[in-house]
PDB file of N, CA and C in Angstrom:
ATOM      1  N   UNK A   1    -118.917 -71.753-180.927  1.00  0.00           N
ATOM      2  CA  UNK A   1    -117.786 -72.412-180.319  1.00  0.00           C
ATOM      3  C   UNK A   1    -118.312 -73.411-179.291  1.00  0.00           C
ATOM      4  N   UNK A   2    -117.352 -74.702-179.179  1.00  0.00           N
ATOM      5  CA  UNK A   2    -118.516 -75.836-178.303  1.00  0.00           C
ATOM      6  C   UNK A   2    -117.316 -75.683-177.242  1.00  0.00           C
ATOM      7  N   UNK A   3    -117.972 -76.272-176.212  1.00  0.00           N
ATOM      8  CA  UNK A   3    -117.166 -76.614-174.880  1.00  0.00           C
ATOM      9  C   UNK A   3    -116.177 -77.849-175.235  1.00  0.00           C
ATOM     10  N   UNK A   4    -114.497 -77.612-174.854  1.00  0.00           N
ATOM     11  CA  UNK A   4    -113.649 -78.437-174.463  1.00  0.00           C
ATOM     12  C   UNK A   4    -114.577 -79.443-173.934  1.00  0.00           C
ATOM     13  N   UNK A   5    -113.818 -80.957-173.718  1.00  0.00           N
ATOM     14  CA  UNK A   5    -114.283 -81.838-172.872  1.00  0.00           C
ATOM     15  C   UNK A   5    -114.025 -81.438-171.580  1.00  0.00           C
ATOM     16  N   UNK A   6    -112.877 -81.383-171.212  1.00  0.00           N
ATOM     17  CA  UNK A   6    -111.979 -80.522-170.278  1.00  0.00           C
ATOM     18  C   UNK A   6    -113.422 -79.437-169.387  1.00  0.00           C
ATOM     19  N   UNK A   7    -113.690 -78.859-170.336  1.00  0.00           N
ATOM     20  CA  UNK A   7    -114.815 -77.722-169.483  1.00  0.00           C
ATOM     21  C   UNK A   7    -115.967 -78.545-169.385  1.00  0.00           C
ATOM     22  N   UNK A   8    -116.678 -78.981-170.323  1.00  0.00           N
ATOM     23  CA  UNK A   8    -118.479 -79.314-170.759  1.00  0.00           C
ATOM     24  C   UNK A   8    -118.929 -79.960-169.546  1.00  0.00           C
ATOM     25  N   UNK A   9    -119.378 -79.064-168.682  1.00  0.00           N
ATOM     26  CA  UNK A   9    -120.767 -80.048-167.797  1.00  0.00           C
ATOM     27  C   UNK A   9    -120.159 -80.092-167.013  1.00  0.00           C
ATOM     28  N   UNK A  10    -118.712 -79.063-166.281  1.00  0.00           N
ATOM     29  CA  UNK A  10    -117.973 -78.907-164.992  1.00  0.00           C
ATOM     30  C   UNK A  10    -118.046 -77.344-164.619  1.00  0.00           C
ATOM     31  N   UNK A  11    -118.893 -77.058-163.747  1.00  0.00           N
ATOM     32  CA  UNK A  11    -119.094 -75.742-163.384  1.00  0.00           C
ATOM     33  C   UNK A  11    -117.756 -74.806-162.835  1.00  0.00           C
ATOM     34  N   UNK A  12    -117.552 -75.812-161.728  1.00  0.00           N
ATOM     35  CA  UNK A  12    -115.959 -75.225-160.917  1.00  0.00           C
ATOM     36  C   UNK A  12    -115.012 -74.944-162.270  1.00  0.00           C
ATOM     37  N   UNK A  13    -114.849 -75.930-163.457  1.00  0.00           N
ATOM     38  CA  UNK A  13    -113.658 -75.255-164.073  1.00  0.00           C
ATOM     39  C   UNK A  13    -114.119 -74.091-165.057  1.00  0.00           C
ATOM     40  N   UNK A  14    -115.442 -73.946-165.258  1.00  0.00           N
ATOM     41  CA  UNK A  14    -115.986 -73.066-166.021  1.00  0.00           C
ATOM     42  C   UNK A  14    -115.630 -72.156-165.236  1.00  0.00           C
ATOM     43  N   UNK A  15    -115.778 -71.802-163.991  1.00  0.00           N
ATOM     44  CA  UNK A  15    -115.683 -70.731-163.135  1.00  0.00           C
ATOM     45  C   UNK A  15    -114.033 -70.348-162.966  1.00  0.00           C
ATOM     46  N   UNK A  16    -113.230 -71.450-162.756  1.00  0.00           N
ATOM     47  CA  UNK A  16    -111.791 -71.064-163.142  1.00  0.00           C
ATOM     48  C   UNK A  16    -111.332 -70.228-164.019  1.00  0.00           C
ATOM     49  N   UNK A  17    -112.040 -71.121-165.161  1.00  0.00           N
ATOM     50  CA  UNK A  17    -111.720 -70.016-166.518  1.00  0.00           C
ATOM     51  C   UNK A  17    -112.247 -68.569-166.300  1.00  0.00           C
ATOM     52  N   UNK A  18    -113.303 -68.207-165.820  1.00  0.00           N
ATOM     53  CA  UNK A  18    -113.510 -66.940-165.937  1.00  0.00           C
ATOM     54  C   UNK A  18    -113.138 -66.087-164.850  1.00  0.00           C
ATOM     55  N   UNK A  19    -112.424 -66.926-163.777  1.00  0.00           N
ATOM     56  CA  UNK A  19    -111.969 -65.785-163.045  1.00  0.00           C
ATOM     57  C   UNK A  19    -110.547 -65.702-163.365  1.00  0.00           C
ATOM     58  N   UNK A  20    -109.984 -66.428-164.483  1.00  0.00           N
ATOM     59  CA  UNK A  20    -108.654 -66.144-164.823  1.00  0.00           C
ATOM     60  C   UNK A  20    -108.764 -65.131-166.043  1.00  0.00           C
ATOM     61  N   UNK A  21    -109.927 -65.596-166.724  1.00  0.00           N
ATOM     62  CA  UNK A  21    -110.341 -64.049-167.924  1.00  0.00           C
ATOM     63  C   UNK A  21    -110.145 -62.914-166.914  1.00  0.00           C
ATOM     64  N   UNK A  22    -111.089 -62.778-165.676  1.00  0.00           N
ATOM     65  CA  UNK A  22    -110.871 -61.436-165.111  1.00  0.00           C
ATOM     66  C   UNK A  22    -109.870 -61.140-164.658  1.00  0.00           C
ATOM     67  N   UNK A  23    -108.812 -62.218-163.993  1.00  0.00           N
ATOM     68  CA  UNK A  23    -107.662 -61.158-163.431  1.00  0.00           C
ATOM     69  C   UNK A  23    -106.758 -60.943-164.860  1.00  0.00           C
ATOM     70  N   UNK A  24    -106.748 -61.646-165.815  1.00  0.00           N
ATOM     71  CA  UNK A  24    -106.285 -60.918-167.346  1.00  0.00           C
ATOM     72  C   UNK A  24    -106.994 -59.842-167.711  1.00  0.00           C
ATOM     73  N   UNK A  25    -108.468 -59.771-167.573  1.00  0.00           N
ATOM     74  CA  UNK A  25    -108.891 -58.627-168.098  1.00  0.00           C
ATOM     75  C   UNK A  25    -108.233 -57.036-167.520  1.00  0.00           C
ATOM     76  N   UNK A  26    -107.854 -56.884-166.466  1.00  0.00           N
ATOM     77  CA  UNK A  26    -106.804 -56.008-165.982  1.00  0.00           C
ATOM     78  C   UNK A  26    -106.149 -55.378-166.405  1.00  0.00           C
ATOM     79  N   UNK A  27    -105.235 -56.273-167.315  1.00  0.00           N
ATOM     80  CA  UNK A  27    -104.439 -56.062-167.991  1.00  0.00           C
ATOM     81  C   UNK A  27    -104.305 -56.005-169.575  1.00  0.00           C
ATOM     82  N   UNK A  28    -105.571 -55.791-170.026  1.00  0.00           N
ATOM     83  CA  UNK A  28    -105.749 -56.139-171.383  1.00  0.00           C
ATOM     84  C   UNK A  28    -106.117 -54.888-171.598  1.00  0.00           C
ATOM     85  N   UNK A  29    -105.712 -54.872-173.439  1.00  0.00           N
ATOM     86  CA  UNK A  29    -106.144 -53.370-173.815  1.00  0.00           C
ATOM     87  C   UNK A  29    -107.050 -53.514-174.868  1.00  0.00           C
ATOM     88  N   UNK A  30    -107.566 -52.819-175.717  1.00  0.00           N
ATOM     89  CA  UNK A  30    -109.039 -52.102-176.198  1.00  0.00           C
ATOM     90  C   UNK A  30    -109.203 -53.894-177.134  1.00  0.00           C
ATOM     91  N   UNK A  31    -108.113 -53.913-178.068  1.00  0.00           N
ATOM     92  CA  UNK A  31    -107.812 -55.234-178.992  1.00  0.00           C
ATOM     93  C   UNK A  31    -107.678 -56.404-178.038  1.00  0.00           C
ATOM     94  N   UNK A  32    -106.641 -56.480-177.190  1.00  0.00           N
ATOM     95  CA  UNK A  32    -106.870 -57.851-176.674  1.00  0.00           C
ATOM     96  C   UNK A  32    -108.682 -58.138-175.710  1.00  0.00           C
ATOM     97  N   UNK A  33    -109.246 -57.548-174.988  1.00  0.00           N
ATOM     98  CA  UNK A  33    -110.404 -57.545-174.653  1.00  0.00           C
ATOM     99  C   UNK A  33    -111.270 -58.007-175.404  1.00  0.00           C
ATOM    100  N   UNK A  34    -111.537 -58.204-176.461  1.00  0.00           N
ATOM    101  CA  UNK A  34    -111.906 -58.604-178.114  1.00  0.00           C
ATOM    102  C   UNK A  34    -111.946 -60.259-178.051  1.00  0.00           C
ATOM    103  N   UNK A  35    -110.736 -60.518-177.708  1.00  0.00           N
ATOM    104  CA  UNK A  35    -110.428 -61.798-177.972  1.00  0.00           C
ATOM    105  C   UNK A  35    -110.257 -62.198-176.454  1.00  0.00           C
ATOM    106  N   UNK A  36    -110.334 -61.588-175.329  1.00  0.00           N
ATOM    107  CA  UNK A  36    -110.552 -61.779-174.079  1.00  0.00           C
ATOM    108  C   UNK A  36    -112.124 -62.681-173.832  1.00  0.00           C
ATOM    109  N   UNK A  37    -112.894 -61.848-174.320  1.00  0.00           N
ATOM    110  CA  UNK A  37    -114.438 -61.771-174.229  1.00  0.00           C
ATOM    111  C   UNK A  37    -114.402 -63.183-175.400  1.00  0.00           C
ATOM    112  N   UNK A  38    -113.827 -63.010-176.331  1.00  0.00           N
ATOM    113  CA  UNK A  38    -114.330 -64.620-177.084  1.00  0.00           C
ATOM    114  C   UNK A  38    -114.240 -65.938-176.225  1.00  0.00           C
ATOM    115  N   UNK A  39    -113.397 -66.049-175.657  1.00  0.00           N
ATOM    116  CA  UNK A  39    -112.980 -66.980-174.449  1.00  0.00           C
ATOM    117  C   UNK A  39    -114.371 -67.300-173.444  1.00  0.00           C
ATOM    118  N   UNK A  40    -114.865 -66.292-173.257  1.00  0.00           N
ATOM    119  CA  UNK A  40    -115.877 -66.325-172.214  1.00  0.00           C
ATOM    120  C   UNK A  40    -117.289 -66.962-172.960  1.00  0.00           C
ATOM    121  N   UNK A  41    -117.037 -66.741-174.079  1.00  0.00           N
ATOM    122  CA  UNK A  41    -117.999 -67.629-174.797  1.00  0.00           C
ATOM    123  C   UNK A  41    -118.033 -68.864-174.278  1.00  0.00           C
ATOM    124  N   UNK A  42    -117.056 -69.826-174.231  1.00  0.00           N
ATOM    125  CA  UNK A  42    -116.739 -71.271-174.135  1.00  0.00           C
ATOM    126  C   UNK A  42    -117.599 -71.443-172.642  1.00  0.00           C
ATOM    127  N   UNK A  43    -117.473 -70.792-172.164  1.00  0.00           N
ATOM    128  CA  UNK A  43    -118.465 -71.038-171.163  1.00  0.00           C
ATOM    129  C   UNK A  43    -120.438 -71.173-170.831  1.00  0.00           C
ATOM    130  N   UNK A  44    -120.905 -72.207-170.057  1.00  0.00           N
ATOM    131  CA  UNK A  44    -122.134 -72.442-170.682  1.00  0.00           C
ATOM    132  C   UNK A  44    -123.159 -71.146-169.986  1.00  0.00           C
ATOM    133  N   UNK A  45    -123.878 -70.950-171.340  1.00  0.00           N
ATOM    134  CA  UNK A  45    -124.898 -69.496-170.936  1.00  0.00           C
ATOM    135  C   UNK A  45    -126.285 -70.566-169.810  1.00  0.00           C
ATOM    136  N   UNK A  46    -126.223 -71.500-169.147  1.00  0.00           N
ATOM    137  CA  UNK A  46    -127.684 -71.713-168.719  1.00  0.00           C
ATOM    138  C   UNK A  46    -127.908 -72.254-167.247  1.00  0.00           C
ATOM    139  N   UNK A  47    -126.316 -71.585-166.526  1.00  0.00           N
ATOM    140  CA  UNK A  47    -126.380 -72.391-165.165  1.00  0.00           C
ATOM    141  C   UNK A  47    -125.874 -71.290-164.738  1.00  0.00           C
ATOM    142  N   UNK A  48    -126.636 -70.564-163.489  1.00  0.00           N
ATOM    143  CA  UNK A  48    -126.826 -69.867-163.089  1.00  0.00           C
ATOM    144  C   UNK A  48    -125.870 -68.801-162.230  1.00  0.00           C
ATOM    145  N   UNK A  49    -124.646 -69.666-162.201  1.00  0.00           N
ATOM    146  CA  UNK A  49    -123.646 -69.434-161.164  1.00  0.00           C
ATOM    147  C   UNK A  49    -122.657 -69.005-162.595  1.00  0.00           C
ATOM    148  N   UNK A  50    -122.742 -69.378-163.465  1.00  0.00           N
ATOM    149  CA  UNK A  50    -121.670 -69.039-164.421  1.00  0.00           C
ATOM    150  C   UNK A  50    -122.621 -67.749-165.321  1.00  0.00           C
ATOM    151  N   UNK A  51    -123.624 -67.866-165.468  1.00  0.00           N
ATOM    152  CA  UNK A  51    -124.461 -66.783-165.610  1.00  0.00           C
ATOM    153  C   UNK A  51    -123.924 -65.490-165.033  1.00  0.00           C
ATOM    154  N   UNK A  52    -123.898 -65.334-163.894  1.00  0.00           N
ATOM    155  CA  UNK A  52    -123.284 -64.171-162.740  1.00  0.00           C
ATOM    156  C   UNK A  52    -121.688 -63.857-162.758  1.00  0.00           C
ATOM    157  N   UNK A  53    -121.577 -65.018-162.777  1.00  0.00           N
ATOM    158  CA  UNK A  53    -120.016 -64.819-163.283  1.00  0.00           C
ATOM    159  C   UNK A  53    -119.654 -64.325-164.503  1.00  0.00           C
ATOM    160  N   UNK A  54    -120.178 -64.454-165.773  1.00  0.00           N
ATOM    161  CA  UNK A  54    -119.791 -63.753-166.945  1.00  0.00           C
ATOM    162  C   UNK A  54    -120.377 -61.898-166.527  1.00  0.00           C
ATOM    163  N   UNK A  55    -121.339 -61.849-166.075  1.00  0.00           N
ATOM    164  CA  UNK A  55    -121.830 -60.702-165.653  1.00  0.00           C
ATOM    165  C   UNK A  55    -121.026 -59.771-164.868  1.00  0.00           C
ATOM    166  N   UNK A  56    -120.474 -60.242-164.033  1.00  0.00           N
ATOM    167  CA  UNK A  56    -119.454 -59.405-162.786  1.00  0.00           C
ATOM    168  C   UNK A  56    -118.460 -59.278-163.830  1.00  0.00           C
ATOM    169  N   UNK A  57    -117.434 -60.027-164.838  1.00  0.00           N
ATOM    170  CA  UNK A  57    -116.645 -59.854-165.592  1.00  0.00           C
ATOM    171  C   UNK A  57    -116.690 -58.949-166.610  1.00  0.00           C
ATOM    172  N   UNK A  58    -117.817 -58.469-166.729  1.00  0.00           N
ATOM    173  CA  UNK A  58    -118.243 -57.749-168.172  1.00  0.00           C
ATOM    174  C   UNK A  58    -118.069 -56.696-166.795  1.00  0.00           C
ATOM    175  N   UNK A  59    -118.846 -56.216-165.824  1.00  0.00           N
ATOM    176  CA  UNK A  59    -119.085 -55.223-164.910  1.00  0.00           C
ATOM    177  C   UNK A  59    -118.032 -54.618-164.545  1.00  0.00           C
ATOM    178  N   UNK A  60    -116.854 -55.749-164.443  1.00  0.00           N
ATOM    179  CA  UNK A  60    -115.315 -55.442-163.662  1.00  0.00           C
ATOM    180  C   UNK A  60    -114.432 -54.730-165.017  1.00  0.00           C
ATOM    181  N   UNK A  61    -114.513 -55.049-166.197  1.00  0.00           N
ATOM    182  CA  UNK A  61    -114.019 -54.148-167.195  1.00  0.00           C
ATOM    183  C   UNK A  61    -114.399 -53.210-167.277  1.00  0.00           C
ATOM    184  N   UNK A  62    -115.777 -52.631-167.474  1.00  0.00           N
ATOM    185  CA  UNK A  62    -116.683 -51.594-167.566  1.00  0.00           C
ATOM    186  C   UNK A  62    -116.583 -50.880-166.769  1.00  0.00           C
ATOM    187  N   UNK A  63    -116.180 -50.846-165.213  1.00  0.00           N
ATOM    188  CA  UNK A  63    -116.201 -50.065-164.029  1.00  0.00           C
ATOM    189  C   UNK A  63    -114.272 -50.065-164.140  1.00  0.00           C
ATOM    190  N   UNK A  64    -113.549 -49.960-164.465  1.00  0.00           N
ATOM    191  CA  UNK A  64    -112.760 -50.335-164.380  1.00  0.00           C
ATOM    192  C   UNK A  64    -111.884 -49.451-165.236  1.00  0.00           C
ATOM    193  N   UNK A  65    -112.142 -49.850-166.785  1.00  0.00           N
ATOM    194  CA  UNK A  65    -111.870 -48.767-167.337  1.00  0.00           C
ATOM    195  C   UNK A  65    -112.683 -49.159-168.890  1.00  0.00           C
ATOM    196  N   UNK A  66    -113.698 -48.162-168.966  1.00  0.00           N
ATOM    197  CA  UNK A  66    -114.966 -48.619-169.667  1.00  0.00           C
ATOM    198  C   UNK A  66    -114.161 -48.029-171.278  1.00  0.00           C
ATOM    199  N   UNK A  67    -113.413 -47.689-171.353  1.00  0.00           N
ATOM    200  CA  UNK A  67    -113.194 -46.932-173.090  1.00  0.00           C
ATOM    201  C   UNK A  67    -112.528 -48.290-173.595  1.00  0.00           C
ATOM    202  N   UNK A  68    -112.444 -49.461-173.081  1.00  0.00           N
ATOM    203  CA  UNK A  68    -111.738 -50.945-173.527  1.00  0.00           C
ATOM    204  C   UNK A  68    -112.955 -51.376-174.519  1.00  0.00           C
ATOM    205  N   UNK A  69    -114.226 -50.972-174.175  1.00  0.00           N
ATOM    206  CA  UNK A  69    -115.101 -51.603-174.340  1.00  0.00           C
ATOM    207  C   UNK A  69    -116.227 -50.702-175.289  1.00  0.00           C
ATOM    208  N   UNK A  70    -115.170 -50.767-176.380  1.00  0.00           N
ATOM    209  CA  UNK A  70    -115.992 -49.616-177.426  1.00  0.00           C
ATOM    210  C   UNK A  70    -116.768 -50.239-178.210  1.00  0.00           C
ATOM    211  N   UNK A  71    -117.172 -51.720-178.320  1.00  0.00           N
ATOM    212  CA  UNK A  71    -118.049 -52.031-179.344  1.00  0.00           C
ATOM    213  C   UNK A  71    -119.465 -52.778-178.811  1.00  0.00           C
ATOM    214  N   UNK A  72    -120.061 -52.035-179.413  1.00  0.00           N
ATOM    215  CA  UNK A  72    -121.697 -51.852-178.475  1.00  0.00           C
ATOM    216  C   UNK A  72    -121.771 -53.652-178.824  1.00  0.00           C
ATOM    217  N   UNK A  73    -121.404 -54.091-179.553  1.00  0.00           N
ATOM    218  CA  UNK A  73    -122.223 -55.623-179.830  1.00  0.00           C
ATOM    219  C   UNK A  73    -121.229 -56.571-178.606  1.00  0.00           C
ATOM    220  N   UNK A  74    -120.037 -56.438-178.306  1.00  0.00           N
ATOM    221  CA  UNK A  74    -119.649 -57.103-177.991  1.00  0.00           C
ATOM    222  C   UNK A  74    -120.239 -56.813-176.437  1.00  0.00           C
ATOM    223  N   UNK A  75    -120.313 -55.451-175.574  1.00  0.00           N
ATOM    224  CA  UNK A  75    -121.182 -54.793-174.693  1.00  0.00           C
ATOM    225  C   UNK A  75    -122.351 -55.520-174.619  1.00  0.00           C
ATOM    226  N   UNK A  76    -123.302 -55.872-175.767  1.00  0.00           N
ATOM    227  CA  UNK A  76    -124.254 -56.597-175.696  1.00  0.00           C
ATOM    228  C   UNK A  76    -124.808 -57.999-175.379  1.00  0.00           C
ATOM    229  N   UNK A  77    -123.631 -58.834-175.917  1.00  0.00           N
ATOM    230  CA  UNK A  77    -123.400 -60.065-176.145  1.00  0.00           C
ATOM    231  C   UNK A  77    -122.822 -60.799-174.650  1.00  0.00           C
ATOM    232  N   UNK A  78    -122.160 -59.798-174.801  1.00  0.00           N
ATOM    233  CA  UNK A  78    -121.391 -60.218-172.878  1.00  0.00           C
ATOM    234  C   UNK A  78    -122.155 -59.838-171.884  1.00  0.00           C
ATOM    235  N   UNK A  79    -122.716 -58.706-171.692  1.00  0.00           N
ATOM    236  CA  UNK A  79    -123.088 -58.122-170.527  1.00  0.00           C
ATOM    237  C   UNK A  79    -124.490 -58.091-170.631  1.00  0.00           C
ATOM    238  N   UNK A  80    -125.518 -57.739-171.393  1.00  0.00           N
ATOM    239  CA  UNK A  80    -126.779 -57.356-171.393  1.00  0.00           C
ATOM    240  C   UNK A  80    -127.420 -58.532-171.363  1.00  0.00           C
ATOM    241  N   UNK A  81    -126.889 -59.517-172.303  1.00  0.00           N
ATOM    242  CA  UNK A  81    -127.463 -61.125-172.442  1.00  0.00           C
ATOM    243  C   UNK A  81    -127.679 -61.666-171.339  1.00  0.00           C
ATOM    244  N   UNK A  82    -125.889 -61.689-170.647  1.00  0.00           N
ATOM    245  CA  UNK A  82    -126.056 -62.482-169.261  1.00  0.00           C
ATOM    246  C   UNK A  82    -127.131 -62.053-168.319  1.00  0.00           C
ATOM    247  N   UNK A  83    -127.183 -60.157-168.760  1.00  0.00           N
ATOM    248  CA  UNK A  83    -128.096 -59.845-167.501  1.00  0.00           C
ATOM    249  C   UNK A  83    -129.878 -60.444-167.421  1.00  0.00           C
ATOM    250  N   UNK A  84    -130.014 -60.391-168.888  1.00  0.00           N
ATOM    251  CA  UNK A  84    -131.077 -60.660-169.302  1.00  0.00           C
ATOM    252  C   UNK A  84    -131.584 -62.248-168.853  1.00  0.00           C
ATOM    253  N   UNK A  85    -130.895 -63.393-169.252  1.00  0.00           N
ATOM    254  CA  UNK A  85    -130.791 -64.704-169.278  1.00  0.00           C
ATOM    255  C   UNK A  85    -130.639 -64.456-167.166  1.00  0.00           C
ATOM    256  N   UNK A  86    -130.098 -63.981-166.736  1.00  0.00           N
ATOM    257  CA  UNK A  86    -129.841 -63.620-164.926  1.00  0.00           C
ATOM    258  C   UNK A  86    -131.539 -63.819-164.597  1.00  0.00           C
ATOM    259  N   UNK A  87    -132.231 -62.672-165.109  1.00  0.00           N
ATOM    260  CA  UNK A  87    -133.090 -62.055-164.290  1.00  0.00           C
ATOM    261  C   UNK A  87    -134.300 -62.703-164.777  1.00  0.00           C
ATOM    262  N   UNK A  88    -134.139 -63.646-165.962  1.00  0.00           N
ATOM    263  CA  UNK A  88    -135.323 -64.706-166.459  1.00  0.00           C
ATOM    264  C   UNK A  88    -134.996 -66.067-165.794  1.00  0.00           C
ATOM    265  N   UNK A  89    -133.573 -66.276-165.016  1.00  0.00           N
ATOM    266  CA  UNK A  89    -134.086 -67.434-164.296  1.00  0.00           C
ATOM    267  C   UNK A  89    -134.138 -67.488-162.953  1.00  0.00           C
ATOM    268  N   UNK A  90    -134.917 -68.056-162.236  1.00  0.00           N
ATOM    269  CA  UNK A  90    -135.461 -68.564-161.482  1.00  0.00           C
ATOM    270  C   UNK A  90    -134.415 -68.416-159.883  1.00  0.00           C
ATOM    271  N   UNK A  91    -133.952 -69.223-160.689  1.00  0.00           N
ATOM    272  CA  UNK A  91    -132.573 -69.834-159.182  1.00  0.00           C
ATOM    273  C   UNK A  91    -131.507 -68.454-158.874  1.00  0.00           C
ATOM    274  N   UNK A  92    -131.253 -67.492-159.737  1.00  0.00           N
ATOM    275  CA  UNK A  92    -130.603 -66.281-159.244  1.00  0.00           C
ATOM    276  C   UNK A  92    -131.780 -65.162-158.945  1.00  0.00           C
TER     277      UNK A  92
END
């Protein structure tokens, strides 16, 4: 999935978007979370501040109420990546 023009190469609205995924994620159940987390895709994996931010979002479901989050790949893809891609760069 590519970045909107709207988003591509604007950090602040990347960051909008995902703190509006999280206060939806709240309220989302096992299925919508699914398609919650696809959303967060659109956002870019290589700048460091949105890096952390997909991370706390995956963290805030998981601590929150973790049985939403029954499929190990999507667990993976969201949360382990970011952490991974986090702690290999530099600037966080």
């Amino acid at each position: 999935m590519c970045l909107p023009p709207y988003l591509n190469d604007n950090v602040p609205r990347q960051l909008d978007l995902l703190a509006g995924l999280a206060a939806l994620s709240d309220r989302c159940d096992a299925a919508s979370i699914q398609q919650l987390l696809s959303c967060v895709s659109l956002c870019s994996a290589h700048h460091p501040v949105i890096i952390h931010a997909k991370s706390r979002l995956v963290q805030r479901i998981v601590t929150r109420d973790p049985v939403r989050m029954k499929d190990a790949s999507q667990v993976c893809v969201h949360l382990l990546n970011p952490l991974v891609i986090g702690l290999s760069c530099k600037e966080l």
